[in-house]
PDB file of N, CA and C in Angstrom:
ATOM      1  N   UNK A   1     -13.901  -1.361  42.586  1.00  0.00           N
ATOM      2  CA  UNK A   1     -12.534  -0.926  42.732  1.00  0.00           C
ATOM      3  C   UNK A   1     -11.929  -0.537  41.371  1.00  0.00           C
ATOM      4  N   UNK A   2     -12.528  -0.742  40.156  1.00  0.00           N
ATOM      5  CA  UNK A   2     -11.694  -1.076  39.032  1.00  0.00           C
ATOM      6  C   UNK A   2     -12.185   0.482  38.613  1.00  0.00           C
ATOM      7  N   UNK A   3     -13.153   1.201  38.637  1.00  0.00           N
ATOM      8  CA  UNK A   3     -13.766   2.418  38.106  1.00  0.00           C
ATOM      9  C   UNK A   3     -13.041   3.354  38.971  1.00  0.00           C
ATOM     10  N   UNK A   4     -12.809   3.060  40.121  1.00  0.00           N
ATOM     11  CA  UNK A   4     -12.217   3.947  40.552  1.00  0.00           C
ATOM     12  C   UNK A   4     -10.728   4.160  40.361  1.00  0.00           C
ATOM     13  N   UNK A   5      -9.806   3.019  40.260  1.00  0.00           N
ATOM     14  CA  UNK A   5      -8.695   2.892  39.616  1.00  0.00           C
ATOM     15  C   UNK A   5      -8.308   3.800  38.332  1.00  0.00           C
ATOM     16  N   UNK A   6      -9.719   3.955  37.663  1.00  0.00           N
ATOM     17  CA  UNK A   6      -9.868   4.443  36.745  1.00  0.00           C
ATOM     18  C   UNK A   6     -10.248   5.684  36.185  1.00  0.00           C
ATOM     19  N   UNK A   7     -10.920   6.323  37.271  1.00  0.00           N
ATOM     20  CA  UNK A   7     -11.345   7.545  37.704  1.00  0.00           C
ATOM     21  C   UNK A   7      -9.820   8.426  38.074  1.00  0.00           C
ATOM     22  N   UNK A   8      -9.199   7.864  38.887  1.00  0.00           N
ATOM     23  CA  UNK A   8      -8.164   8.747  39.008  1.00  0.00           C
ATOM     24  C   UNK A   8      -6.862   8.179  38.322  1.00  0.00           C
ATOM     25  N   UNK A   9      -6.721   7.507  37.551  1.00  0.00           N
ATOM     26  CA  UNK A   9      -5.906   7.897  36.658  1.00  0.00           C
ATOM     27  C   UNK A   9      -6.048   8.946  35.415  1.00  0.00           C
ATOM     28  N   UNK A  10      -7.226   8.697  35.189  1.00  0.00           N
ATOM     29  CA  UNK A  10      -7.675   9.856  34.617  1.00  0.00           C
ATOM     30  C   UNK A  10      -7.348  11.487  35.090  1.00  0.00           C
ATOM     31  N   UNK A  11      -7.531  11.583  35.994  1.00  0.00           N
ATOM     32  CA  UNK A  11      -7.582  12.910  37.440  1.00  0.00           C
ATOM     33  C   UNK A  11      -5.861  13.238  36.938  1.00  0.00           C
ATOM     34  N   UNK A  12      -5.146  12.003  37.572  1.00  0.00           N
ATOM     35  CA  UNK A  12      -3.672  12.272  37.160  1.00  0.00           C
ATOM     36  C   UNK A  12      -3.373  12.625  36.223  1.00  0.00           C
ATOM     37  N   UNK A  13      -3.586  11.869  35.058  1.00  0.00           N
ATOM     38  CA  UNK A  13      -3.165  12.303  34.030  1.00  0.00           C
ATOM     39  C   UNK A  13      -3.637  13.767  32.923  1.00  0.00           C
ATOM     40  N   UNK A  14      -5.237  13.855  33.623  1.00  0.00           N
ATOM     41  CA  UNK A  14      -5.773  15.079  32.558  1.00  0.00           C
ATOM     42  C   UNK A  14      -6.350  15.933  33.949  1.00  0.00           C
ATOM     43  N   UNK A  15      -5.500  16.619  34.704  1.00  0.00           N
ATOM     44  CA  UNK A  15      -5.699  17.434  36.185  1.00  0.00           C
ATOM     45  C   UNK A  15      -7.111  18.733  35.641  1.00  0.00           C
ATOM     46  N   UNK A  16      -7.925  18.686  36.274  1.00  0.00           N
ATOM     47  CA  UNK A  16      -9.001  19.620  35.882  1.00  0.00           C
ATOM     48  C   UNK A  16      -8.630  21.316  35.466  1.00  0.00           C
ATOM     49  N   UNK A  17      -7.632  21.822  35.930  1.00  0.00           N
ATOM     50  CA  UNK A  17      -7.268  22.652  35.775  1.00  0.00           C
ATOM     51  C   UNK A  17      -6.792  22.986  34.414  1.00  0.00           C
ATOM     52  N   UNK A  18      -6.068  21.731  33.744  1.00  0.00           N
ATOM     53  CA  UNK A  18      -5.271  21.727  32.601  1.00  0.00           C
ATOM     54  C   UNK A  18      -6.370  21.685  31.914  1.00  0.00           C
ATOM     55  N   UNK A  19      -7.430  20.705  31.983  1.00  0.00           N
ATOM     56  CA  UNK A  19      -8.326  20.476  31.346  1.00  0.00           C
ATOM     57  C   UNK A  19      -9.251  21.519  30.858  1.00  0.00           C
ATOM     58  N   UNK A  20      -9.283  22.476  32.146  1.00  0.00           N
ATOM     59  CA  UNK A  20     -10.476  23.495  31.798  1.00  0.00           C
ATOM     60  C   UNK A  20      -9.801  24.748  30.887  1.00  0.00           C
ATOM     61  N   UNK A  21      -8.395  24.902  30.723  1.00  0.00           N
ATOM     62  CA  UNK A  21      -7.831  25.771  30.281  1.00  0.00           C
ATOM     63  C   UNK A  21      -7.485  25.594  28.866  1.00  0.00           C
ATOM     64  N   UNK A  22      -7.914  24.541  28.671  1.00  0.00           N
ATOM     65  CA  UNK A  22      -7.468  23.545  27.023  1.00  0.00           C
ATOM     66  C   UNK A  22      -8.651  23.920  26.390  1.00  0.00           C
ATOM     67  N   UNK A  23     -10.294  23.395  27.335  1.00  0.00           N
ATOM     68  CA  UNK A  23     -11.264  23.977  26.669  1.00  0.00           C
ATOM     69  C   UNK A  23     -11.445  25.285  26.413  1.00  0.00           C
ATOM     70  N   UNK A  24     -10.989  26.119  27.824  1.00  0.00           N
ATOM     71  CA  UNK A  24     -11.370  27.739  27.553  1.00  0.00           C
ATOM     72  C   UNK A  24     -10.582  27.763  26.257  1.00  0.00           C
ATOM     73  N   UNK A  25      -9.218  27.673  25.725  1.00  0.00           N
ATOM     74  CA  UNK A  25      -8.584  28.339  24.700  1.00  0.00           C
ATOM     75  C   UNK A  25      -9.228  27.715  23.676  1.00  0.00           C
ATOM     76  N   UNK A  26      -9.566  26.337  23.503  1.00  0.00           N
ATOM     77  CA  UNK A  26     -10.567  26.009  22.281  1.00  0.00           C
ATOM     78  C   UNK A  26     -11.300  26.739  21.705  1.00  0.00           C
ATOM     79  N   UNK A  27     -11.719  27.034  22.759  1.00  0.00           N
ATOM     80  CA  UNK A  27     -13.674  27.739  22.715  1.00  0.00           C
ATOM     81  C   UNK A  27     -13.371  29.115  22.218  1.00  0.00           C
ATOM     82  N   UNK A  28     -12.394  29.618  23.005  1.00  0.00           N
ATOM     83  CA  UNK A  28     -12.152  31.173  21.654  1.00  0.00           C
ATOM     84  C   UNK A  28     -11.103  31.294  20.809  1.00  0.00           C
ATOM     85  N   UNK A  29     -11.033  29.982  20.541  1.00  0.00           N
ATOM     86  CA  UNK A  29      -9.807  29.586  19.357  1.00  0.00           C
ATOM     87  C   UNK A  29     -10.799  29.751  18.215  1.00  0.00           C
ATOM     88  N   UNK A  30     -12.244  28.952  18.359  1.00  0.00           N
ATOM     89  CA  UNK A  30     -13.394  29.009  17.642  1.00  0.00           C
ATOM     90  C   UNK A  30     -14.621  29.571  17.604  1.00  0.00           C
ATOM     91  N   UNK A  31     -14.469  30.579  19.109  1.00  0.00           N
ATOM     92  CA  UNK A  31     -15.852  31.318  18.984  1.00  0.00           C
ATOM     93  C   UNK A  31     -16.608  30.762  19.152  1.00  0.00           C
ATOM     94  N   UNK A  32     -16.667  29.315  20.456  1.00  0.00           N
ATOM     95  CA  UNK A  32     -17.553  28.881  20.712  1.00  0.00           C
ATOM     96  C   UNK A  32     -17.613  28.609  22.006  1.00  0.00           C
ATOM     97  N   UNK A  33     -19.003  28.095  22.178  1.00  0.00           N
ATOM     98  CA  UNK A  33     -19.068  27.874  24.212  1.00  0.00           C
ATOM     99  C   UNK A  33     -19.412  26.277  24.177  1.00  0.00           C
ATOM    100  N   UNK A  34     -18.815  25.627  25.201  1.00  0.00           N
ATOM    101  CA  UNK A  34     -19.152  24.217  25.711  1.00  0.00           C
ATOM    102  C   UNK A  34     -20.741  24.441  26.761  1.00  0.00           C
ATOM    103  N   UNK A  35     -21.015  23.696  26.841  1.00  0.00           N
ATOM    104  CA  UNK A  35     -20.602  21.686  26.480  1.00  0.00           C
ATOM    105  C   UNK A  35     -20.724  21.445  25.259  1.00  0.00           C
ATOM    106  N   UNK A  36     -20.382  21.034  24.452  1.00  0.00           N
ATOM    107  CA  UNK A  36     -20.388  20.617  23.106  1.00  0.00           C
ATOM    108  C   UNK A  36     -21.287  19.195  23.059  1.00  0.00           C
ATOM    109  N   UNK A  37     -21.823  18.950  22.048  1.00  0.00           N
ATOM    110  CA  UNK A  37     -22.515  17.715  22.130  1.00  0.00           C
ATOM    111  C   UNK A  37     -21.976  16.490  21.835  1.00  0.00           C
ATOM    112  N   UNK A  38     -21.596  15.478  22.156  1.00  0.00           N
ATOM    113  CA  UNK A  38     -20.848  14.164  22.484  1.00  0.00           C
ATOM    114  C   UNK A  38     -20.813  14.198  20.794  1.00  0.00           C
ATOM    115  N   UNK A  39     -21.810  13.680  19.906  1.00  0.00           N
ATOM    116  CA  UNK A  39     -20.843  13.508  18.913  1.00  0.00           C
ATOM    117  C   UNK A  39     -20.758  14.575  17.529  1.00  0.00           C
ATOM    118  N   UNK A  40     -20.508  15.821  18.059  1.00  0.00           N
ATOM    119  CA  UNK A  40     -20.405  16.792  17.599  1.00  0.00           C
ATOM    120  C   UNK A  40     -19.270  17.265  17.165  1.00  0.00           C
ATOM    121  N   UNK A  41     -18.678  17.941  15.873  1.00  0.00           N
ATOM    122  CA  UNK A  41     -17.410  17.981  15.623  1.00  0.00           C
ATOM    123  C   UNK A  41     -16.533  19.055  16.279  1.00  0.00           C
ATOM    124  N   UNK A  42     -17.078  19.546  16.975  1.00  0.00           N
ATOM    125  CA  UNK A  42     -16.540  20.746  18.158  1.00  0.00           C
ATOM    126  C   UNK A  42     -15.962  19.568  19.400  1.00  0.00           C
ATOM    127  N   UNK A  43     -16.223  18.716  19.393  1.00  0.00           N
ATOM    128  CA  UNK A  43     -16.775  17.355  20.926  1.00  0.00           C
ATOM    129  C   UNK A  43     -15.434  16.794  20.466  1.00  0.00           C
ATOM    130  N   UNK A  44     -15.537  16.279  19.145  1.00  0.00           N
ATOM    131  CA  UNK A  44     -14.453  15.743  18.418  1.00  0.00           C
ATOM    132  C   UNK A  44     -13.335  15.821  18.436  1.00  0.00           C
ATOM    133  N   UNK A  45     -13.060  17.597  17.862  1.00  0.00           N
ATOM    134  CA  UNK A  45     -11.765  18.494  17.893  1.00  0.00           C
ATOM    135  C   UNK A  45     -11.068  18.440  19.321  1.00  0.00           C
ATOM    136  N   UNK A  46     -12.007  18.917  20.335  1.00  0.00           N
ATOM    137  CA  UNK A  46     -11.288  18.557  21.572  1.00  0.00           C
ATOM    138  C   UNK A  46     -11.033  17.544  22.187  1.00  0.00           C
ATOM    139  N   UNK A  47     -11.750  16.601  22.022  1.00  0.00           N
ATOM    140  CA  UNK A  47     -11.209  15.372  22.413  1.00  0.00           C
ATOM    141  C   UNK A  47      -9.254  14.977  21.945  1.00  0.00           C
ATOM    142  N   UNK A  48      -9.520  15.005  20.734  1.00  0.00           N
ATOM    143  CA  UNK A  48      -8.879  14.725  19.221  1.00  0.00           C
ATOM    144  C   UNK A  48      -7.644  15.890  20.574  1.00  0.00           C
ATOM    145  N   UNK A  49      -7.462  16.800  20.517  1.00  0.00           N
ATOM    146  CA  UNK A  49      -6.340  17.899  21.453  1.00  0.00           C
ATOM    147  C   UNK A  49      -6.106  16.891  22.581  1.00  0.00           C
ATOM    148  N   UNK A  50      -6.994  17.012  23.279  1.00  0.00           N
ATOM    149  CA  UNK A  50      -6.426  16.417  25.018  1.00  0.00           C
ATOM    150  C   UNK A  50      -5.998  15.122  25.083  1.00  0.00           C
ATOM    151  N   UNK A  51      -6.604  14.340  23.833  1.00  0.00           N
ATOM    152  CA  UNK A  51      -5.294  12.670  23.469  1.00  0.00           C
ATOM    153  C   UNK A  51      -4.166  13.695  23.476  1.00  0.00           C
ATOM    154  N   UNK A  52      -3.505  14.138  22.546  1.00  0.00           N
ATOM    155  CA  UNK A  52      -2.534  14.725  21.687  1.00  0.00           C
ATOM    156  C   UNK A  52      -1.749  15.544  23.260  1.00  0.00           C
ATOM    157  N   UNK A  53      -2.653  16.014  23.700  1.00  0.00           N
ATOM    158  CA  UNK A  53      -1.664  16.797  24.731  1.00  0.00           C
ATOM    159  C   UNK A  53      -1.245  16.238  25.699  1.00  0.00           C
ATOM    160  N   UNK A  54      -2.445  15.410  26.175  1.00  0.00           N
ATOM    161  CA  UNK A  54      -1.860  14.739  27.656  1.00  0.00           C
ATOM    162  C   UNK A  54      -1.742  12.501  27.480  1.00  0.00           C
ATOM    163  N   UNK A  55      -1.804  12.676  26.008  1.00  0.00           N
ATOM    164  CA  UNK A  55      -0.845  11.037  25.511  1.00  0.00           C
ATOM    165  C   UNK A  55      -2.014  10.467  26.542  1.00  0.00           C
ATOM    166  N   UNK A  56      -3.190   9.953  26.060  1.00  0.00           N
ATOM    167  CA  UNK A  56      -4.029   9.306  26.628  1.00  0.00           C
ATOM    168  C   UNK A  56      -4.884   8.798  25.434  1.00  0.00           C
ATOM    169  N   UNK A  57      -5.498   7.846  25.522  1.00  0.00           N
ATOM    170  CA  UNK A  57      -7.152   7.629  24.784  1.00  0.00           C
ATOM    171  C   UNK A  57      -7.682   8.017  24.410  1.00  0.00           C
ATOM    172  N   UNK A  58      -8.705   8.369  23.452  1.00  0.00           N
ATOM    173  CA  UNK A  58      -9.614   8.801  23.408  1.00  0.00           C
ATOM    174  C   UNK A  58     -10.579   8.497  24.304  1.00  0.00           C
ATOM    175  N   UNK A  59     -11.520   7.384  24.437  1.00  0.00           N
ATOM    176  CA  UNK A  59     -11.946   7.572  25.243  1.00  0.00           C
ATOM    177  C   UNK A  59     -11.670   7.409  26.575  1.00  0.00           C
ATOM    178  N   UNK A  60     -10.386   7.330  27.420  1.00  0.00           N
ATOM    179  CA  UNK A  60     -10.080   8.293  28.886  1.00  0.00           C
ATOM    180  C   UNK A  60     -10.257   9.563  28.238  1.00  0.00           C
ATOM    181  N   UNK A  61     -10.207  10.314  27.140  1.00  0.00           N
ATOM    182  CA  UNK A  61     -10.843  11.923  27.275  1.00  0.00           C
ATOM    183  C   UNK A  61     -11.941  12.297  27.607  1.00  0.00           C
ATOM    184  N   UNK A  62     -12.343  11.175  26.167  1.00  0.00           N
ATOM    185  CA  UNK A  62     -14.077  11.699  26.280  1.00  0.00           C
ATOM    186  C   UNK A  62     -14.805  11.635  27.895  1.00  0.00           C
ATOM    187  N   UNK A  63     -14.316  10.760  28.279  1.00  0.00           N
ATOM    188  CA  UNK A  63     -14.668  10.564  29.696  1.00  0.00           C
ATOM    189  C   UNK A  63     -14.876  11.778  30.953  1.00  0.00           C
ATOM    190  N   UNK A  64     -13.009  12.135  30.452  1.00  0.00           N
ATOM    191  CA  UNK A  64     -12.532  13.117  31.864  1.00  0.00           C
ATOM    192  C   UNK A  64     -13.245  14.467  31.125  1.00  0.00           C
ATOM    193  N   UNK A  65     -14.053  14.663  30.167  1.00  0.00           N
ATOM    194  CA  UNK A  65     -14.311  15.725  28.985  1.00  0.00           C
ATOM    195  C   UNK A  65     -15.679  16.154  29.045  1.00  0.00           C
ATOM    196  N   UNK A  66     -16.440  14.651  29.660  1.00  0.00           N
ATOM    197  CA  UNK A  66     -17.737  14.452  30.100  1.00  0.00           C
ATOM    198  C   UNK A  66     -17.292  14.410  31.613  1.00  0.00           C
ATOM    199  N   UNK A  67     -16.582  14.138  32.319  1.00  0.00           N
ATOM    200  CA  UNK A  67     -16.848  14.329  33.815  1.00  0.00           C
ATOM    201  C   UNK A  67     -17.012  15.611  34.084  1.00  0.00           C
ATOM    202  N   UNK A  68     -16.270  16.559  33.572  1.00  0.00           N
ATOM    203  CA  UNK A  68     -16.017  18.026  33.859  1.00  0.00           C
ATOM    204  C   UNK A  68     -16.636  18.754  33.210  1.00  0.00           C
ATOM    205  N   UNK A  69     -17.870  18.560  32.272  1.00  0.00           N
ATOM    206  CA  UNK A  69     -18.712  19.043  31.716  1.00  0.00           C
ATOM    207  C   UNK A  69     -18.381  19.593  30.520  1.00  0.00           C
ATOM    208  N   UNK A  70     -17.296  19.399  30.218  1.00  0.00           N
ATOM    209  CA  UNK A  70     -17.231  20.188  28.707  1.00  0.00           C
ATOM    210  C   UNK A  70     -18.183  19.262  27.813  1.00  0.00           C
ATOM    211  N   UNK A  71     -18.469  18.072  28.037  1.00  0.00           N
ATOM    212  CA  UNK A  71     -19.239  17.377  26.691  1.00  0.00           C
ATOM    213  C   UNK A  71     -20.341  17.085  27.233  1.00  0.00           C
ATOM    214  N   UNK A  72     -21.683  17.175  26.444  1.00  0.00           N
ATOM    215  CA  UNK A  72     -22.720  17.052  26.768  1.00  0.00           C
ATOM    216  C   UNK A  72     -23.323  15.390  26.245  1.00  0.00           C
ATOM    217  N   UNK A  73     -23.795  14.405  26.964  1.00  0.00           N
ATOM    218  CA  UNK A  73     -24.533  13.318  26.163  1.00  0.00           C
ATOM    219  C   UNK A  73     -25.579  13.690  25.427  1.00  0.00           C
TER     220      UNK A  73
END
């Protein structure tokens, strides 16, 4: 029960849509394509944004960042 509690607060707070539109503008902010590699400084930078934008964790990003494929393990 507790992962899932957790799963969608995540959902709420970083909605996939917002999410995927944060990476697209990243990615040709820098001329680059995802998935980025988990601890890669491209992986970093965006993480480091989607705290900043949507007032969360780091890792609830890295998470919702890796659910949706922008980050690669």
């Amino acid at each position: 029960m507790e992962w899932q509690a957790g799963y969608i607060c995540g959902a709420l707070w970083m909605p996939k849509h917002r999410v995927d539109l944060l990476a697209d503008a990243f990615g040709k902010e820098r001329s680059v394509r995802g998935p980025f590699k988990l601890d890669g400084i491209n992986a970093q930078a965006l993480t480091k944004r989607l705290t900043d934008l949507c007032d969360v964790s780091r890792d609830a990003a890295r998470v919702r960042l890796l659910k949706l494929g922008h980050l690669a393990g």
